[in-house]
PDB file of N, CA and C in Angstrom:
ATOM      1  N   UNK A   1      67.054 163.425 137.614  1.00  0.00           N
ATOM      2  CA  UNK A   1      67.458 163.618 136.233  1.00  0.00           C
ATOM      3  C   UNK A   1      68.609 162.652 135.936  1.00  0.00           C
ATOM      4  N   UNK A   2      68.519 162.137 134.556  1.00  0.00           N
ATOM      5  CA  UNK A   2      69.599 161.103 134.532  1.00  0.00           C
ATOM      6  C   UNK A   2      70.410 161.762 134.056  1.00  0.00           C
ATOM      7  N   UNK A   3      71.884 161.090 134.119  1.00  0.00           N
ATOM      8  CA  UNK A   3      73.243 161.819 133.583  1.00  0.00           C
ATOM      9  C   UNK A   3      73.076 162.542 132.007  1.00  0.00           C
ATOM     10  N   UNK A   4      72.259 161.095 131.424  1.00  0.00           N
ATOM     11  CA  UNK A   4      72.329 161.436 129.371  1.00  0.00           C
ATOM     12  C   UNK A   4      71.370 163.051 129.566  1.00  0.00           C
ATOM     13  N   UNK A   5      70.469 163.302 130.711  1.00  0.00           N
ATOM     14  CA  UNK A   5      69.621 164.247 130.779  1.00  0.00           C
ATOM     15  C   UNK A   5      70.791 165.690 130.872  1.00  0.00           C
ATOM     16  N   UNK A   6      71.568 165.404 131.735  1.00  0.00           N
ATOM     17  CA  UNK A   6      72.218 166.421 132.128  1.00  0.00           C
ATOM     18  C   UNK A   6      73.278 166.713 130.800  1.00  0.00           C
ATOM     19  N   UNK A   7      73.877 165.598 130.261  1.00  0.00           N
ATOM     20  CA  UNK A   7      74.713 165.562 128.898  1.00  0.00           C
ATOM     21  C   UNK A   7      74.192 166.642 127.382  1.00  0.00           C
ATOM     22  N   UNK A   8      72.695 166.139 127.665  1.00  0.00           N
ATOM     23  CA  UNK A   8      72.030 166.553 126.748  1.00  0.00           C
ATOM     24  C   UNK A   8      71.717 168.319 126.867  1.00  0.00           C
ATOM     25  N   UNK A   9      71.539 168.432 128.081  1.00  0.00           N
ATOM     26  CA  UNK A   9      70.965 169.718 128.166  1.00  0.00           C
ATOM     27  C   UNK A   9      72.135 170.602 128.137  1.00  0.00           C
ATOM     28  N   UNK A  10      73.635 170.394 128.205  1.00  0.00           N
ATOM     29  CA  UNK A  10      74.661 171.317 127.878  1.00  0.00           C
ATOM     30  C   UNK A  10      75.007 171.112 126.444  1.00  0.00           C
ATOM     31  N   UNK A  11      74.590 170.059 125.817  1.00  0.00           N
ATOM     32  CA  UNK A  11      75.563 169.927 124.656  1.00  0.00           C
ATOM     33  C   UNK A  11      74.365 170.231 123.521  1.00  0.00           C
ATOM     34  N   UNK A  12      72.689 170.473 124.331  1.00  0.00           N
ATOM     35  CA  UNK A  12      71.978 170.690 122.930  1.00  0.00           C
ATOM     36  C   UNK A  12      71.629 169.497 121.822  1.00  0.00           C
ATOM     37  N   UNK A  13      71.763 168.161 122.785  1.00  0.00           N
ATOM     38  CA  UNK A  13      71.110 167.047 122.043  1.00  0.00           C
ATOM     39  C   UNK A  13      69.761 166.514 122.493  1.00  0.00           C
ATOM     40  N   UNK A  14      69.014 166.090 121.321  1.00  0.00           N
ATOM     41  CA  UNK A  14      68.072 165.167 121.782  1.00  0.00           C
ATOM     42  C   UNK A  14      68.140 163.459 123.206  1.00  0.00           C
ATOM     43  N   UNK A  15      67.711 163.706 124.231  1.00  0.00           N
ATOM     44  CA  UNK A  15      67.799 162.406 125.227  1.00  0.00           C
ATOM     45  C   UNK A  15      68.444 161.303 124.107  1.00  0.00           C
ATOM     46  N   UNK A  16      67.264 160.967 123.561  1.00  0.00           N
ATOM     47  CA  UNK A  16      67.478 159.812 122.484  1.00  0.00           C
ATOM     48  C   UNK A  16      69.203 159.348 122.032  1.00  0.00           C
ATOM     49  N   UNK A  17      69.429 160.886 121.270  1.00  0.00           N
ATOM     50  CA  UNK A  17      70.662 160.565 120.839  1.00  0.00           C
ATOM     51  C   UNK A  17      71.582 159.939 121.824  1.00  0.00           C
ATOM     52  N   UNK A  18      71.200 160.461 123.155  1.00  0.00           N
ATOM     53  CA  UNK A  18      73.011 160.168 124.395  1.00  0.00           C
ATOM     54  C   UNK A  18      72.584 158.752 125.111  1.00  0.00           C
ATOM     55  N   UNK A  19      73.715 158.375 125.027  1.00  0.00           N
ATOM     56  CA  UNK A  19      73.475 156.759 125.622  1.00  0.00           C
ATOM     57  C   UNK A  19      75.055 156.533 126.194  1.00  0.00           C
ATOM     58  N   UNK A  20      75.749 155.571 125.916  1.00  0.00           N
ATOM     59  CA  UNK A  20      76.953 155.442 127.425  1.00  0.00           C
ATOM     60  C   UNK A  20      77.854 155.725 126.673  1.00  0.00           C
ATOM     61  N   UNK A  21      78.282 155.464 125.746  1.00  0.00           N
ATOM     62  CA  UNK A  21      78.894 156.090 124.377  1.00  0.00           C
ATOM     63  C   UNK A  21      79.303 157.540 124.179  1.00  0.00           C
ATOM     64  N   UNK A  22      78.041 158.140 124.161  1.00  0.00           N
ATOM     65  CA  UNK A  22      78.314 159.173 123.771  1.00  0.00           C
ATOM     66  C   UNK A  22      79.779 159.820 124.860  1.00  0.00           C
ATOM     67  N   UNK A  23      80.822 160.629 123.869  1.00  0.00           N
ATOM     68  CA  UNK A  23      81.781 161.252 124.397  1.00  0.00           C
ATOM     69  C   UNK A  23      82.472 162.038 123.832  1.00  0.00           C
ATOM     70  N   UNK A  24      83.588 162.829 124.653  1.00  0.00           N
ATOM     71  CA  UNK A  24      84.310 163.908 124.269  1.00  0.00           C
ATOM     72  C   UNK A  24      84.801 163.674 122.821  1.00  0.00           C
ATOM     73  N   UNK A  25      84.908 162.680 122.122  1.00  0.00           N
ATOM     74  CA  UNK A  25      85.177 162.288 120.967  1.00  0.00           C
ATOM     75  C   UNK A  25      84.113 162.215 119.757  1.00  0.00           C
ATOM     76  N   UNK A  26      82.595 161.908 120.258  1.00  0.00           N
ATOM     77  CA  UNK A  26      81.540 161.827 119.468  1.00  0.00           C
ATOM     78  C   UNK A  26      80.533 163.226 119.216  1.00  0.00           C
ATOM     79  N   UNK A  27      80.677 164.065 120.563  1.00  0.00           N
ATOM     80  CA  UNK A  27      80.364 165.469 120.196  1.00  0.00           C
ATOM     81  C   UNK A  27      81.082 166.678 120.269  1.00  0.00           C
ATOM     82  N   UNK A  28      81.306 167.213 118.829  1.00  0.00           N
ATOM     83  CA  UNK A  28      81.878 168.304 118.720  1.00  0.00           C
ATOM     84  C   UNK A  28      81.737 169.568 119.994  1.00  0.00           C
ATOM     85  N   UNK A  29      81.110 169.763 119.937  1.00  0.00           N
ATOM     86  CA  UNK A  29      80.578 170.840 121.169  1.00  0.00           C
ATOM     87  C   UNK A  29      81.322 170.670 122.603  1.00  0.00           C
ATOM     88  N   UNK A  30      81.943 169.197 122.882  1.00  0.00           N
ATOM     89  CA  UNK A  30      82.656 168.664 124.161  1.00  0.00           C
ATOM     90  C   UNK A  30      83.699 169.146 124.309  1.00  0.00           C
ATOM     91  N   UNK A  31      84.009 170.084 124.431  1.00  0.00           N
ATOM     92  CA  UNK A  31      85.728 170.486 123.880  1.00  0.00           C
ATOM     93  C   UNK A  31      86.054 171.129 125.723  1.00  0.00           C
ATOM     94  N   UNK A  32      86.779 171.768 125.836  1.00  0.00           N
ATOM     95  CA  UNK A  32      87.536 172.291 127.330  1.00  0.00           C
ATOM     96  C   UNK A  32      86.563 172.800 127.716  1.00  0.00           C
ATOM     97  N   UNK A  33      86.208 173.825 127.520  1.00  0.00           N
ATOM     98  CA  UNK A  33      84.913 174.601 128.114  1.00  0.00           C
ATOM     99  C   UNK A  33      83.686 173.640 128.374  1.00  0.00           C
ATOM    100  N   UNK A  34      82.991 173.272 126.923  1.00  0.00           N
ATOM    101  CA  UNK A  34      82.222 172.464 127.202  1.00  0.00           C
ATOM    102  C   UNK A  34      82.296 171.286 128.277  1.00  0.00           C
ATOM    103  N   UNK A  35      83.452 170.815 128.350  1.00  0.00           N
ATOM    104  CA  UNK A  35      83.773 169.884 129.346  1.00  0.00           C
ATOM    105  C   UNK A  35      83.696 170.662 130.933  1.00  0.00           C
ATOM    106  N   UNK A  36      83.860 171.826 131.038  1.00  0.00           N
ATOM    107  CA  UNK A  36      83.633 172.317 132.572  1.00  0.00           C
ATOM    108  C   UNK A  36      82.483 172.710 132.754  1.00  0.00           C
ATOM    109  N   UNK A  37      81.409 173.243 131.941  1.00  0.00           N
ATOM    110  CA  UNK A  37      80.503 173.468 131.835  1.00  0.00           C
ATOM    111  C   UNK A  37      79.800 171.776 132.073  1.00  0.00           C
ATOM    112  N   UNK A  38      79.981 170.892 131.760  1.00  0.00           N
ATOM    113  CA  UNK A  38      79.651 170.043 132.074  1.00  0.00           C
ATOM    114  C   UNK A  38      79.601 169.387 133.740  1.00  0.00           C
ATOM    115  N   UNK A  39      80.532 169.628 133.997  1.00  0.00           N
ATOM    116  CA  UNK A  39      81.009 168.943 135.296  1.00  0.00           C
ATOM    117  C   UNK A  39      80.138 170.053 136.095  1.00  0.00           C
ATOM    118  N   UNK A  40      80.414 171.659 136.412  1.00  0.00           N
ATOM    119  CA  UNK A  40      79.392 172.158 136.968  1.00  0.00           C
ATOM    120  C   UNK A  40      77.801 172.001 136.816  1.00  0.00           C
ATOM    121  N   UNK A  41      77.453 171.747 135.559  1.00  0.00           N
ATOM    122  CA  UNK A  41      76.178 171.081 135.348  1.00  0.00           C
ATOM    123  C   UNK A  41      75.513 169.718 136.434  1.00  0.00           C
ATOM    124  N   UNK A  42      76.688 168.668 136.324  1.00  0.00           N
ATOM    125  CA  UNK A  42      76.822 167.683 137.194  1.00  0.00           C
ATOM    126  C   UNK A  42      76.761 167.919 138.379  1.00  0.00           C
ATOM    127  N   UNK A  43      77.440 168.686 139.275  1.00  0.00           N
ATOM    128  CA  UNK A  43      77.786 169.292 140.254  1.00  0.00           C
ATOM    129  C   UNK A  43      76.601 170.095 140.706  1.00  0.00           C
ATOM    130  N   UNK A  44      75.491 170.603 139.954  1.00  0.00           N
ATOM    131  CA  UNK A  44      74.473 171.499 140.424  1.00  0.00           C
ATOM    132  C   UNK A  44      73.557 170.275 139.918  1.00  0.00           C
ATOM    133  N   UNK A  45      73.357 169.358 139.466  1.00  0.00           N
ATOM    134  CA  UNK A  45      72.136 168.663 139.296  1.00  0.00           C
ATOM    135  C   UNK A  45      71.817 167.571 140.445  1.00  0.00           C
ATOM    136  N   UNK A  46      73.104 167.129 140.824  1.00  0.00           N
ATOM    137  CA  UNK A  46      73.510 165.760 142.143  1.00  0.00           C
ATOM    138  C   UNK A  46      74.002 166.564 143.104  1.00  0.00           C
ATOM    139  N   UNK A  47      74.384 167.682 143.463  1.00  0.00           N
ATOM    140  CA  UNK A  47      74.687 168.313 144.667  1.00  0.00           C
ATOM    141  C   UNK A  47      75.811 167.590 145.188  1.00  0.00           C
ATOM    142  N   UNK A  48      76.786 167.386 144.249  1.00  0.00           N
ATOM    143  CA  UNK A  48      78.291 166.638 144.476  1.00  0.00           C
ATOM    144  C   UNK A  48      79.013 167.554 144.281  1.00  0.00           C
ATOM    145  N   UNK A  49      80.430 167.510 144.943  1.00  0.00           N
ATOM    146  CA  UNK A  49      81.692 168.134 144.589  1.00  0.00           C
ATOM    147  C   UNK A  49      82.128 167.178 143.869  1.00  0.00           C
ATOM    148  N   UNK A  50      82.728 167.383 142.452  1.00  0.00           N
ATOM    149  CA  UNK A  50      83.697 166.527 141.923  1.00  0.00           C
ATOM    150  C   UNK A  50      85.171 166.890 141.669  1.00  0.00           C
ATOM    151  N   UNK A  51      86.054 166.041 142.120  1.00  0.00           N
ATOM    152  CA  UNK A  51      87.238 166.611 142.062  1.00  0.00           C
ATOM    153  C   UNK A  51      87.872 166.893 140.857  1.00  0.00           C
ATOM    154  N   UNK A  52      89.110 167.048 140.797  1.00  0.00           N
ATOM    155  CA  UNK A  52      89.939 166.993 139.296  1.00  0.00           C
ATOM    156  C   UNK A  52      90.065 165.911 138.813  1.00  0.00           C
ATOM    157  N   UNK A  53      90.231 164.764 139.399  1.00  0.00           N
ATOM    158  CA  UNK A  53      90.678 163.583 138.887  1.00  0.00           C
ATOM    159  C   UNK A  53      89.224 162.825 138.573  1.00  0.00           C
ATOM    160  N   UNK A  54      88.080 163.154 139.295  1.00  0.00           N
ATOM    161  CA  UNK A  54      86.719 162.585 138.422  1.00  0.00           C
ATOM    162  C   UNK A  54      86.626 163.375 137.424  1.00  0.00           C
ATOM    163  N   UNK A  55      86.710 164.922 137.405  1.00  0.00           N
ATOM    164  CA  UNK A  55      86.587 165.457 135.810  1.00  0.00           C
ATOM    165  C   UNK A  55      87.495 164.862 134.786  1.00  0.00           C
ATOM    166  N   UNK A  56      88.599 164.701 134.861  1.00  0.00           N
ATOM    167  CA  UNK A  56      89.630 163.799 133.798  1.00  0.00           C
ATOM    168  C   UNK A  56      88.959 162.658 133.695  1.00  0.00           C
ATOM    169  N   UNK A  57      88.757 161.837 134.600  1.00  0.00           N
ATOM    170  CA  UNK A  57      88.235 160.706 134.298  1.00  0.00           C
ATOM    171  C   UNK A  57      86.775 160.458 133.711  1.00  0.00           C
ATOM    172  N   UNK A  58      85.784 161.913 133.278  1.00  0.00           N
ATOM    173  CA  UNK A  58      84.288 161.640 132.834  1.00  0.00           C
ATOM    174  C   UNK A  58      84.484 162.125 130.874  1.00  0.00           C
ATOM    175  N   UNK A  59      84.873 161.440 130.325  1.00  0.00           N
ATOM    176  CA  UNK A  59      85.244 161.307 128.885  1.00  0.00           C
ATOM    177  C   UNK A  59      84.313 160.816 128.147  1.00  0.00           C
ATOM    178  N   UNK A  60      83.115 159.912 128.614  1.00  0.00           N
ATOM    179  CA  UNK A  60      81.745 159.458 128.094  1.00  0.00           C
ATOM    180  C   UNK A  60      80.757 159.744 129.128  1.00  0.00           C
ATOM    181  N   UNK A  61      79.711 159.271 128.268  1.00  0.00           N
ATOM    182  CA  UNK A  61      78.425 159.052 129.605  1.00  0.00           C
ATOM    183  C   UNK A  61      78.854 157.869 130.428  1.00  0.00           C
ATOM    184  N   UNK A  62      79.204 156.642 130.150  1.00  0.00           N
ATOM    185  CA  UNK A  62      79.725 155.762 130.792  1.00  0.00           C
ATOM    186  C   UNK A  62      80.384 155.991 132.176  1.00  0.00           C
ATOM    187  N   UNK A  63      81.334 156.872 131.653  1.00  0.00           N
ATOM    188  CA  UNK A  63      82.207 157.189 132.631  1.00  0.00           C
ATOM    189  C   UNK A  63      81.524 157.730 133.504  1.00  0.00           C
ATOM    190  N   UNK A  64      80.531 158.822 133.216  1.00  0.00           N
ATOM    191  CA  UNK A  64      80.403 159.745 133.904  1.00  0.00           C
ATOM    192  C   UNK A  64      79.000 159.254 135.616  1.00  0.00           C
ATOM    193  N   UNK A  65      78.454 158.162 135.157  1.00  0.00           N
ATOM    194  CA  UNK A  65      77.921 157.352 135.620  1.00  0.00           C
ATOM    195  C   UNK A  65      78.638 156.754 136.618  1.00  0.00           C
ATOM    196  N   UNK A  66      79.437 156.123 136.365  1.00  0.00           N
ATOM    197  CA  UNK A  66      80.396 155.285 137.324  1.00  0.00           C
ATOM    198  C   UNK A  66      81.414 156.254 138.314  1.00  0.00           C
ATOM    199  N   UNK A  67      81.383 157.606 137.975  1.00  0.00           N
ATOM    200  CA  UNK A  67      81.990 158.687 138.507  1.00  0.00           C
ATOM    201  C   UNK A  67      80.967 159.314 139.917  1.00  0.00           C
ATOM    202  N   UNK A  68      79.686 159.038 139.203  1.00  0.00           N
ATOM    203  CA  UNK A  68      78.557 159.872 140.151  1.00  0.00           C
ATOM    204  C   UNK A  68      78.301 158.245 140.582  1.00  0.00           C
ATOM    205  N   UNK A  69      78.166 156.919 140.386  1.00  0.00           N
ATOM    206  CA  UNK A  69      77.733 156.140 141.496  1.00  0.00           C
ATOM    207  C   UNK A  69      78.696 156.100 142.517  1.00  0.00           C
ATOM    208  N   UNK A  70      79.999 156.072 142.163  1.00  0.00           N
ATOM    209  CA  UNK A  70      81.032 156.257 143.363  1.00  0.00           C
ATOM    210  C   UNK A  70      80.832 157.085 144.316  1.00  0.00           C
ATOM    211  N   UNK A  71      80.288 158.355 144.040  1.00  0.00           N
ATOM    212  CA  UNK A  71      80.033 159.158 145.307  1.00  0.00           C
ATOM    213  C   UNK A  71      78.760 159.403 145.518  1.00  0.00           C
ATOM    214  N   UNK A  72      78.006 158.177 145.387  1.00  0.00           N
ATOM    215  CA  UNK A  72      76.849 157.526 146.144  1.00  0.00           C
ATOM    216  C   UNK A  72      75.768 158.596 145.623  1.00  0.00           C
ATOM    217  N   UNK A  73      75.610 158.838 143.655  1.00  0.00           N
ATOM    218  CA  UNK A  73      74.469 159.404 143.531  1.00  0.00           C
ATOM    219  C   UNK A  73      73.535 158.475 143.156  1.00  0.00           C
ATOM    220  N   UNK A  74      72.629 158.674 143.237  1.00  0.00           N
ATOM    221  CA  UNK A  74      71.377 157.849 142.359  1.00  0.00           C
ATOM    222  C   UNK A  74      70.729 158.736 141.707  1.00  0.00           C
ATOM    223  N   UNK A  75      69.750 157.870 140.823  1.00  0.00           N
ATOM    224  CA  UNK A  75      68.760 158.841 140.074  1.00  0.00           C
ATOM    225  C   UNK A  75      67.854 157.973 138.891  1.00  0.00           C
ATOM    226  N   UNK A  76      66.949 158.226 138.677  1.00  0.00           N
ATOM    227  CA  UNK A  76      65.894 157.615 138.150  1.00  0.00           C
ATOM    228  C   UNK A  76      66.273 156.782 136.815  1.00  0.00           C
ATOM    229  N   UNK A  77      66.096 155.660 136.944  1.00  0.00           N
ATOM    230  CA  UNK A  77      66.993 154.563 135.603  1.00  0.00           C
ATOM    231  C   UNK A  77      65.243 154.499 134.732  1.00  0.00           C
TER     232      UNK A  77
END
């Protein structure tokens, strides 16, 4: 599953809409909660621990990509 997959399925958007862009700034719904709800989402889809300092640091899809290749995820491009 790709990240925009995992983005999408907590925040209730169409795939289409999420691209590297999309972020805590572009969807309302991203707010504190939504943002942990996210990261456990992440965390149960890649079978990663992410620490505190990758959750601060996943603010877009962009980010959140470059967060999960660092700890050596892959997943279908």
């Amino acid at each position: 599953m790709a990240p925009e997959a995992v983005v999408g399925k907590v925040f209730g958007l169409r795939q289409g809409d999420v691209h590297d862009g999309t972020s805590n700034r572009t969807v309302a719904a991203w707010d504190s909660l939504g943002h942990v709800t996210l990261v456990l989402e992440l965390e149960a889809a890649y079978g990663v621990a992410l620490s505190t300092s990758d959750a601060l640091e996943m603010t877009d899809v962009a980010a959140i990509k470059r967060v999960l290749q660092k700890r050596g995820v892959e997943w279908a491009r």
